[in-house]
Structures are given as structure tokens and as C-alpha cells.
Protein backbone atom coordinates (compact mmCIF):
# COMPACT_ATOMS: atom_id res chain seq x y z
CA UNK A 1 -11.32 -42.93 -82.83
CA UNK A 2 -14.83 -41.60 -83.85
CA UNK A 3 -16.03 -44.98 -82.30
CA UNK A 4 -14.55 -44.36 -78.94
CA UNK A 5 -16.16 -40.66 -78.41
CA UNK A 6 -19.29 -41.56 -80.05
CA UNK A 7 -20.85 -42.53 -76.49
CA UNK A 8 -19.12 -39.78 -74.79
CA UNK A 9 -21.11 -37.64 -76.88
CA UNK A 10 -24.37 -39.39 -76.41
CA UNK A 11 -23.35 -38.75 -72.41
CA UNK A 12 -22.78 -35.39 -72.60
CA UNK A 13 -25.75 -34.77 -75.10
CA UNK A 14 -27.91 -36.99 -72.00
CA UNK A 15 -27.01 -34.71 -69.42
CA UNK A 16 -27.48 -31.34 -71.20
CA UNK A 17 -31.02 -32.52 -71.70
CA UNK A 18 -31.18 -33.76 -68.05
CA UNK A 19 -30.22 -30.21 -66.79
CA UNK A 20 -32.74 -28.52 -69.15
CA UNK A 21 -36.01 -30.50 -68.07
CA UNK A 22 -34.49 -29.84 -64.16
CA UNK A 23 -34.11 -25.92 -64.82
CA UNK A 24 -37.66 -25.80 -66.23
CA UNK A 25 -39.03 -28.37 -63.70
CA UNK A 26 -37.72 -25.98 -60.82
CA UNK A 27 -39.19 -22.96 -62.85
CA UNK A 28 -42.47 -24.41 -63.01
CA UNK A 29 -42.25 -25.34 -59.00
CA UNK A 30 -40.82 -21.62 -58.18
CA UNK A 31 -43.91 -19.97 -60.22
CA UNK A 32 -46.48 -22.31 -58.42
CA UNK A 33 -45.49 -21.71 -54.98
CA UNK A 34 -44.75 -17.74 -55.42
CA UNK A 35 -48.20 -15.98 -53.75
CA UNK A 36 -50.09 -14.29 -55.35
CA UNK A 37 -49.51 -10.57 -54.54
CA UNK A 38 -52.76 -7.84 -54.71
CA UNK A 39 -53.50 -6.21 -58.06
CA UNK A 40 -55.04 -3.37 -56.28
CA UNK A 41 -53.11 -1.15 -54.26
CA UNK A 42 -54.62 0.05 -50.54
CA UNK A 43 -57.59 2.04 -50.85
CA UNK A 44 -58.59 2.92 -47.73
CA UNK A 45 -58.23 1.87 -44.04
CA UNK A 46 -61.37 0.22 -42.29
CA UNK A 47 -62.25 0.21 -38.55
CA UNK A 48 -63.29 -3.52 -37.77
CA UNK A 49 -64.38 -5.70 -34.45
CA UNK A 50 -61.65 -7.27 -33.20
CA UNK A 51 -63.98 -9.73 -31.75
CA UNK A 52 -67.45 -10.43 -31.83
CA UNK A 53 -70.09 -7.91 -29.99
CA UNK A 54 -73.73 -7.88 -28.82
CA UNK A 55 -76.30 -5.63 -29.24
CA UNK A 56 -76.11 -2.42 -27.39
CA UNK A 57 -72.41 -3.18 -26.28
CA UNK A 58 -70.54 -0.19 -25.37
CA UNK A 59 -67.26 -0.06 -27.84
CA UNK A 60 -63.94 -0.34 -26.37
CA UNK A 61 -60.19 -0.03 -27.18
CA UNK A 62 -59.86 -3.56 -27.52
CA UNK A 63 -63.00 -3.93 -29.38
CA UNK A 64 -61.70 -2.96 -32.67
CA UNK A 65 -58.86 -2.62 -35.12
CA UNK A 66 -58.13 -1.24 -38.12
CA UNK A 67 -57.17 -3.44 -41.51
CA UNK A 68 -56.09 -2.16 -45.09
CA UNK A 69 -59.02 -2.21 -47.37
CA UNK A 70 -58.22 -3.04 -50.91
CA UNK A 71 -61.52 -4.16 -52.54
CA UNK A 72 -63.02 -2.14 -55.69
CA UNK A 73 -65.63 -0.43 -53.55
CA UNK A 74 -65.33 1.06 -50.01
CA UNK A 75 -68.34 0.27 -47.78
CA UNK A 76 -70.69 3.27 -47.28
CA UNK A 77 -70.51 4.87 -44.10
CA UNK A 78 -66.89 3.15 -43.01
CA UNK A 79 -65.40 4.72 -40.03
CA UNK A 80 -60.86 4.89 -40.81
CA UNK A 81 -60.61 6.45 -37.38
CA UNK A 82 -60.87 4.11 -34.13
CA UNK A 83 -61.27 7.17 -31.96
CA UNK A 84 -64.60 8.19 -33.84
CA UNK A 85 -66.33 4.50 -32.74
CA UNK A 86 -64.24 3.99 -29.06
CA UNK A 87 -67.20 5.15 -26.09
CA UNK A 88 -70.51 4.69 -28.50
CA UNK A 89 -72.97 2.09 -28.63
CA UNK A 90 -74.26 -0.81 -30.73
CA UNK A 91 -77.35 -0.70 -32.17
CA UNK A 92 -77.00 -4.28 -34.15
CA UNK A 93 -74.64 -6.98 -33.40
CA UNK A 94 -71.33 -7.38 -35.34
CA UNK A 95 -69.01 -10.19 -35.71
CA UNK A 96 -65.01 -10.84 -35.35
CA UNK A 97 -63.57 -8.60 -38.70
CA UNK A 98 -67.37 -7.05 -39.47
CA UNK A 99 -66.71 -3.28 -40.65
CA UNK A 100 -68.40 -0.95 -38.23
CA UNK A 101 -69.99 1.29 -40.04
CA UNK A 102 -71.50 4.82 -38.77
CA UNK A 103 -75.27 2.96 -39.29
CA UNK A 104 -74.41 0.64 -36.59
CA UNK A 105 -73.53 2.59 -33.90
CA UNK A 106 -75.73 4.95 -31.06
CA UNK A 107 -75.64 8.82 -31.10
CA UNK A 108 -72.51 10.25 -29.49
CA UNK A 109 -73.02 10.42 -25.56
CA UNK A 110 -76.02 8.06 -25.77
CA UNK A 111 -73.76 5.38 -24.08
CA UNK A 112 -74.96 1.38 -24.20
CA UNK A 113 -77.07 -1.15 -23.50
CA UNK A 114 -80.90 -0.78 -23.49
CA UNK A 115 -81.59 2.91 -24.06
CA UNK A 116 -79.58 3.10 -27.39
CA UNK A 117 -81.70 0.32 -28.88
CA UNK A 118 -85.20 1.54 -27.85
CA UNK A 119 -86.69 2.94 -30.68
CA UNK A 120 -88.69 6.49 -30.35
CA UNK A 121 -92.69 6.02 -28.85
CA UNK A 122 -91.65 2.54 -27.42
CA UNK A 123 -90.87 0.97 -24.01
CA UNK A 124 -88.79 -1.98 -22.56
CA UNK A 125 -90.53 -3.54 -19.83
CA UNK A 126 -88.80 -6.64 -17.93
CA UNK A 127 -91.36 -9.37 -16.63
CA UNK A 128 -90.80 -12.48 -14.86
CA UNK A 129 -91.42 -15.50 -16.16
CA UNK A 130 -91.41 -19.59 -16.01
CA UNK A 131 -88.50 -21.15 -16.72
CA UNK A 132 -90.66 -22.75 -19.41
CA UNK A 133 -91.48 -20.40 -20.96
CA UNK A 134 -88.16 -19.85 -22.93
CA UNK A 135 -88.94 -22.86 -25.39
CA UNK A 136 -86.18 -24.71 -24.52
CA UNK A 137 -83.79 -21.56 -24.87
CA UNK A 138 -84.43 -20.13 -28.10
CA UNK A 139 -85.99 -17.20 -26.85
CA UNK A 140 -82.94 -15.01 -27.94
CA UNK A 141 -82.45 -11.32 -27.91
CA UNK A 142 -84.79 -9.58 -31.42
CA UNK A 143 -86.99 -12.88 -31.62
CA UNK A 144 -90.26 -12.55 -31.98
CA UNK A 145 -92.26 -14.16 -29.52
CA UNK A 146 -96.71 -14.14 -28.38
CA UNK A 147 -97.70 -13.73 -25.29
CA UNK A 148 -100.18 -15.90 -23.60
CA UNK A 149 -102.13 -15.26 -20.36
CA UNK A 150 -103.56 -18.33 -18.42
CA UNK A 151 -105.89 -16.88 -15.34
CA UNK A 152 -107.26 -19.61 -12.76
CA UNK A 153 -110.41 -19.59 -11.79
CA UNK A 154 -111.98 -16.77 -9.42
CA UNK A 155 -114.77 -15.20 -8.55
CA UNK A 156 -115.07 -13.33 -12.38
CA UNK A 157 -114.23 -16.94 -13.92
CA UNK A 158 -115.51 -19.69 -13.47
CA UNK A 159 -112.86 -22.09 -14.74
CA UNK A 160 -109.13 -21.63 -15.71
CA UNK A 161 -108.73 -20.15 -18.86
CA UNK A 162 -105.96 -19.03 -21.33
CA UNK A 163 -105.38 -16.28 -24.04
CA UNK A 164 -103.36 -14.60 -26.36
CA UNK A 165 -102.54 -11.46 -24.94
CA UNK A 166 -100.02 -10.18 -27.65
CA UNK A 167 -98.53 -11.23 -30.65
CA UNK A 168 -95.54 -10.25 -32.48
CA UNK A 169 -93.82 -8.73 -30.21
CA UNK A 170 -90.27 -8.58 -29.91
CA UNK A 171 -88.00 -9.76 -27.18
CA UNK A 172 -84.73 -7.12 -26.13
CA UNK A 173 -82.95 -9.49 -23.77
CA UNK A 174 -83.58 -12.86 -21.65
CA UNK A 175 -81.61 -13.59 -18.61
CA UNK A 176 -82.17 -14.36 -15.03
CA UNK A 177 -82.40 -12.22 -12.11
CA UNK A 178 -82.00 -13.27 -8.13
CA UNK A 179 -84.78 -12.82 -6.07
CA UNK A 180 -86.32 -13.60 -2.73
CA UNK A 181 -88.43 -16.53 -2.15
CA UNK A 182 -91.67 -16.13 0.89
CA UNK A 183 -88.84 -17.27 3.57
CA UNK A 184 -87.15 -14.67 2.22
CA UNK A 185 -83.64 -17.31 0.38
CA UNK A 186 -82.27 -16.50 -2.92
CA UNK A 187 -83.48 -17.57 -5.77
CA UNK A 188 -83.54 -17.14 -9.53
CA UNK A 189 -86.14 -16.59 -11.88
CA UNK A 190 -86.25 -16.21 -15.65
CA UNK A 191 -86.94 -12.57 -16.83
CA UNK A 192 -87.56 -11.51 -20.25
CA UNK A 193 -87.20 -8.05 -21.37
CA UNK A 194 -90.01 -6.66 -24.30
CA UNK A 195 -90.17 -4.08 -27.07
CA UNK A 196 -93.46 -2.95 -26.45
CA UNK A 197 -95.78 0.33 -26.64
CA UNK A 198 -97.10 2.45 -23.20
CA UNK A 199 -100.39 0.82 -23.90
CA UNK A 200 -98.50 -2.89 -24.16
CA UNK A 201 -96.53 -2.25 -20.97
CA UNK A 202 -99.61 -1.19 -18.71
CA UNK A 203 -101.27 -4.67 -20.19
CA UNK A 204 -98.44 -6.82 -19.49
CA UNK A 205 -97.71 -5.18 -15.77
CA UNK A 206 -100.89 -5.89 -14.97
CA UNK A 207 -100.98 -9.60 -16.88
CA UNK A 208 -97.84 -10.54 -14.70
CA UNK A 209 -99.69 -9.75 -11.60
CA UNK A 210 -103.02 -11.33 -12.23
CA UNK A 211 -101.94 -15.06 -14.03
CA UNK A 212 -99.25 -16.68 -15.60
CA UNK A 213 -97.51 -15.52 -18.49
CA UNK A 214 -95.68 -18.05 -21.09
CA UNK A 215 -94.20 -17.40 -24.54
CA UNK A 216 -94.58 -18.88 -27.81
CA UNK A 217 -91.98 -18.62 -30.64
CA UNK A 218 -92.73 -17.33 -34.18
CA UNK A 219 -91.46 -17.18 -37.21
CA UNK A 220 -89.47 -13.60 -37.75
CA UNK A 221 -91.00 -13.15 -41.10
CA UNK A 222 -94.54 -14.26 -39.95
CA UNK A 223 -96.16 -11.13 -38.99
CA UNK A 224 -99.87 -11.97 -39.23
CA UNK A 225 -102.52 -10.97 -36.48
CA UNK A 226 -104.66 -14.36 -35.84
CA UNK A 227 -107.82 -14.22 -34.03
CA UNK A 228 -108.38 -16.34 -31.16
CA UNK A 229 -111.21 -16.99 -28.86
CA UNK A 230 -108.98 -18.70 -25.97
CA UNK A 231 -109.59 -21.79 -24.48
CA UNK A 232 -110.79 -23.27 -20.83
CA UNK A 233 -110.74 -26.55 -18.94
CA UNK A 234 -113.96 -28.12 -20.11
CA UNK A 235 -112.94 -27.42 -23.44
CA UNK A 236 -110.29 -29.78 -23.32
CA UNK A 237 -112.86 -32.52 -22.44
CA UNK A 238 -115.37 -31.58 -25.06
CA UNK A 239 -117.94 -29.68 -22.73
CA UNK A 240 -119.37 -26.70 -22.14
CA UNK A 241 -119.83 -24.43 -19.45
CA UNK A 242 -123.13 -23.81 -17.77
CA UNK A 243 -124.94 -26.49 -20.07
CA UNK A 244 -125.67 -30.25 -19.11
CA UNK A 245 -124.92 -33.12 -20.80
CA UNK A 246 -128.00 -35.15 -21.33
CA UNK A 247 -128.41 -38.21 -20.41
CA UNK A 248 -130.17 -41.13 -22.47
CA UNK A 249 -132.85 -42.87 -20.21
CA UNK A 250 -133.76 -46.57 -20.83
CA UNK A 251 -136.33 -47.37 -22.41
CA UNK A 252 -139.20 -49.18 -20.84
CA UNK A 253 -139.63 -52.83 -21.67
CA UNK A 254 -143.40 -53.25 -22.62
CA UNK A 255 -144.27 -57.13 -21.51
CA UNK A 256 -146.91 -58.59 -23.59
CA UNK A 257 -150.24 -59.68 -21.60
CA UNK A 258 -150.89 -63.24 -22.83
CA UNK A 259 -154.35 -63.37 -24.04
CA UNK A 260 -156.48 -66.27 -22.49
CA UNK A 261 -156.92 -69.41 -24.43
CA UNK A 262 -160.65 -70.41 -25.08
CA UNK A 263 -162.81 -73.31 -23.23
CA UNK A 264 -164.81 -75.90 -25.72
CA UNK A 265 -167.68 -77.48 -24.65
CA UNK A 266 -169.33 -80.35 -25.94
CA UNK A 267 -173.28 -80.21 -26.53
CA UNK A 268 -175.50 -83.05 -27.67
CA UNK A 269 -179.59 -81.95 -28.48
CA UNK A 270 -181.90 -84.09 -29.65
CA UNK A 271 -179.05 -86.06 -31.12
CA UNK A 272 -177.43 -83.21 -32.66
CA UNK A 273 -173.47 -82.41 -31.67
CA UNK A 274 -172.53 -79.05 -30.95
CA UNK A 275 -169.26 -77.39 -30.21
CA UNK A 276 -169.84 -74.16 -27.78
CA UNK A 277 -166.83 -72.02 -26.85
CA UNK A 278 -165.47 -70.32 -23.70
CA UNK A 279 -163.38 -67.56 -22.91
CA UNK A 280 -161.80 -67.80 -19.29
């Protein structure tokens, strides 16, 4: 008898086992995939973009949203109200989810665009310019850009020249605006706007009018003044201005007069031989 429920036993003792390691198995599997739920509860609630934004953008509506903040530390200056940021300007440009914090945005009533990010003593002037002059595109809003001023040649000068008019200065907007062409058709042309001083503007207004004006990119934490003396056309071949090259003459080939070979003469006196020489 003991024989025949011997491996009914060793069944039943098999499947006990088998439904142990399957209950911890599923456990295990249940613990993994449960998220993991915040430590922290809500601290605050932060006024975010909704999307991203550009400088001096005027804030609307849809422009922002509110999340639940539940970090350790509340950013200083958050706004929890939408109505407090809706109707005010940008001074820097935020990104989709950024906080907007009370450092970022305009005065109330200032408004956007331009005027909000023009600092106090300073100007924005708007000059046309080559479509070249962009360097290949990467003249972006709050680069930093010098200004270069190539005049042709007039009655004051000679020869064409150019020159660093500015340096360091920073750009507020590039874009293109239409204007009219000497038959009077559409057209467009590349405008930069600059961050300048009164003194700046007057030198640029007058810059645009006189020559052409083209734009070189620098690095933004390169803020060193370099002294240049310009450069002209007959630079670029090696010469200079109001000086002539000179010129090596040939030197004279001297010809060597053959000197003339000497006569001898034969003389016989009183039976005694002479030689006697002749020059001809």
C-alpha cells in the first residue's frame, strides 16, 4: 500500500513547490512593473511655456500652462498664477515646459517686441544689408557680430578701401524687408537690426549711405577690441599707393677693343741680324 501512494506523494509534494516558485515569480513581476509613485508630495504650482517662445514675444493664453511642482526647491521668482504673465513681454527666450519666472518677463504695460528688450542709454537701428553678409545664416538674433565698411574710390580716396567700423556689437533681429527697386518692382533685401549707442547709430546711418556694409561673426565670449589699419586694392597686390616700383635697367655690355698685334721686321747691318718691331 505505502508503495502505491509513495508517487502520489512525490506528485502532490511537485506541485506544491510548482505553485510556490509561480506565486513568488508573479510577485517579483507585479513589484517590477508597479511605478514608482513621488516621495514628495506637491509643493507648489509653476506657470510654464506651453511651447517654445522668442525674444520679446508678447505672452498669450495659449502660451503657457501650469504643472505641479514637486522638486525639493521652488525656483526663485516662479509665477503660480497664469493671469500675472498673460499680456507681458519676453525679455529672453524660453523653451516648451521652461518655468517663466518674474526675471524673464517686461514691466507690466511695456507690451512686446523691440522696446522691452532695449536696454536704458541704447538704440536699435535697422540697416540694410547684402544678402552676404549674414554668413551663410548664422547671423541670429543676440550674436555678436563687426561691422565692416568698404568705400569705393572717390574724389577723397583714391582707391577702394575697407574698415572695421565696429566691433562687438550685438545683433536684435535679422529678417528681410520688401522694397522698391529704381523701376520702382518689389523686391527684398536683407535687414539687420543692432544694439547700438546714439553715437553708433549716427555712424552706421551714415556708413549705410556712403559704402557697403558686411558683417563678420564672433565668438560671444570674445570681447576684445583689435586694432586695425584697413586695407585697399594695391594692398592686395603687394604695392603701395603714390610710390613707384622701380625698375632694374640692363646693364651695359662693355665690348673689349682688341689691341693691335705687332709688325717684325727683319734688319741685316754690316752682317749683323736684327729683329725691329711694329705696332700697326
Amino acid at each position: 500500500m505505502a508503495r502505491r501512494t509513495r508517487p502520489f506523494l512525490l506528485l502532490l509534494l511537485a506541485l506544491v513547490s510548482g505553485g510556490i516558485a509561480a506565486a513568488v515569480a508573479l510577485r517579483y513581476i507585479q513589484q517590477r512593473s508597479t511605478p514608482l509613485m513621488a516621495t514628495e508630495p506637491v509643493r507648489a504650482q509653476i506657470v510654464v511655456a506651453a511651447r517654445s517662445l522668442p525674444l520679446g514675444s508678447l505672452v498669450g493664453e495659449r502660451d503657457v500652462k501650469t504643472l505641479d511642482w514637486s522638486g525639493g526647491a521652488v525656483p526663485t521668482g516662479f509665477v503660480s498664477n497664469p493671469a500675472e504673465v498673460v499680456g507681458r513681454g519676453l525679455l529672453v527666450p524660453v523653451q516648451e515646459n521652461e518655468p517663466i519666472l518674474i526675471s524673464k518677463l517686461a514691466a507690466v504695460g511695456m507690451g512686446g517686441g523691440l522696446p522691452v528688450i532695449i536696454d536704458e542709454g541704447m538704440r536699435a537701428i535697422t540697416i540694410g544689408v547684402d544678402q552676404v553678409v549674414g554668413v551663410s545664416g548664422f547671423v541670429l538674433p543676440s550674436t555678436r557680430v563687426d561691422v565692416l565698411l568698404t568705400l569705393q574710390s572717390n574724389e577723397n580716396l583714391k582707391e577702394p578701401a575697407t574698415k572695421v567700423l565696429m566691433q562687438n556689437v550685438r545683433t536684435l533681429a535679422a529678417g528681410q524687408s520688401i522694397q522698391q527697386d529704381k523701376e520702382g518692382k518689389p523686391r527684398q533685401v536683407s535687414v539687420v537690426t543692432f544694439l547700438v549707442s546714439p553715437e553708433q547709430a549716427e555712424t552706421l546711418a551714415l556708413a549705410s549711405q556712403q559704402g557697403r556694409i558686411q558683417l563678420t561673426l564672433r565668438n560671444m565670449l570674445d570681447t576684445a577690441q583689435v586694432t586695425t589699419n584697413g586695407t585697399r586694392v594695391s594692398a592686395l597686390m603687394g604695392t603701395v599707393p603714390g610710390r613707384r616700383t622701380p625698375t632694374r635697367r640692363a646693364a651695359a655690355v662693355r665690348t673689349a677693343t682688341p689691341e693691335p698685334s705687332p709688325t717684325t721686321v727683319e734688319v741685316f747691318r754690316g752682317g749683323q741680324r736684327t729683329l725691329m718691331k711694329f705696332n700697326r
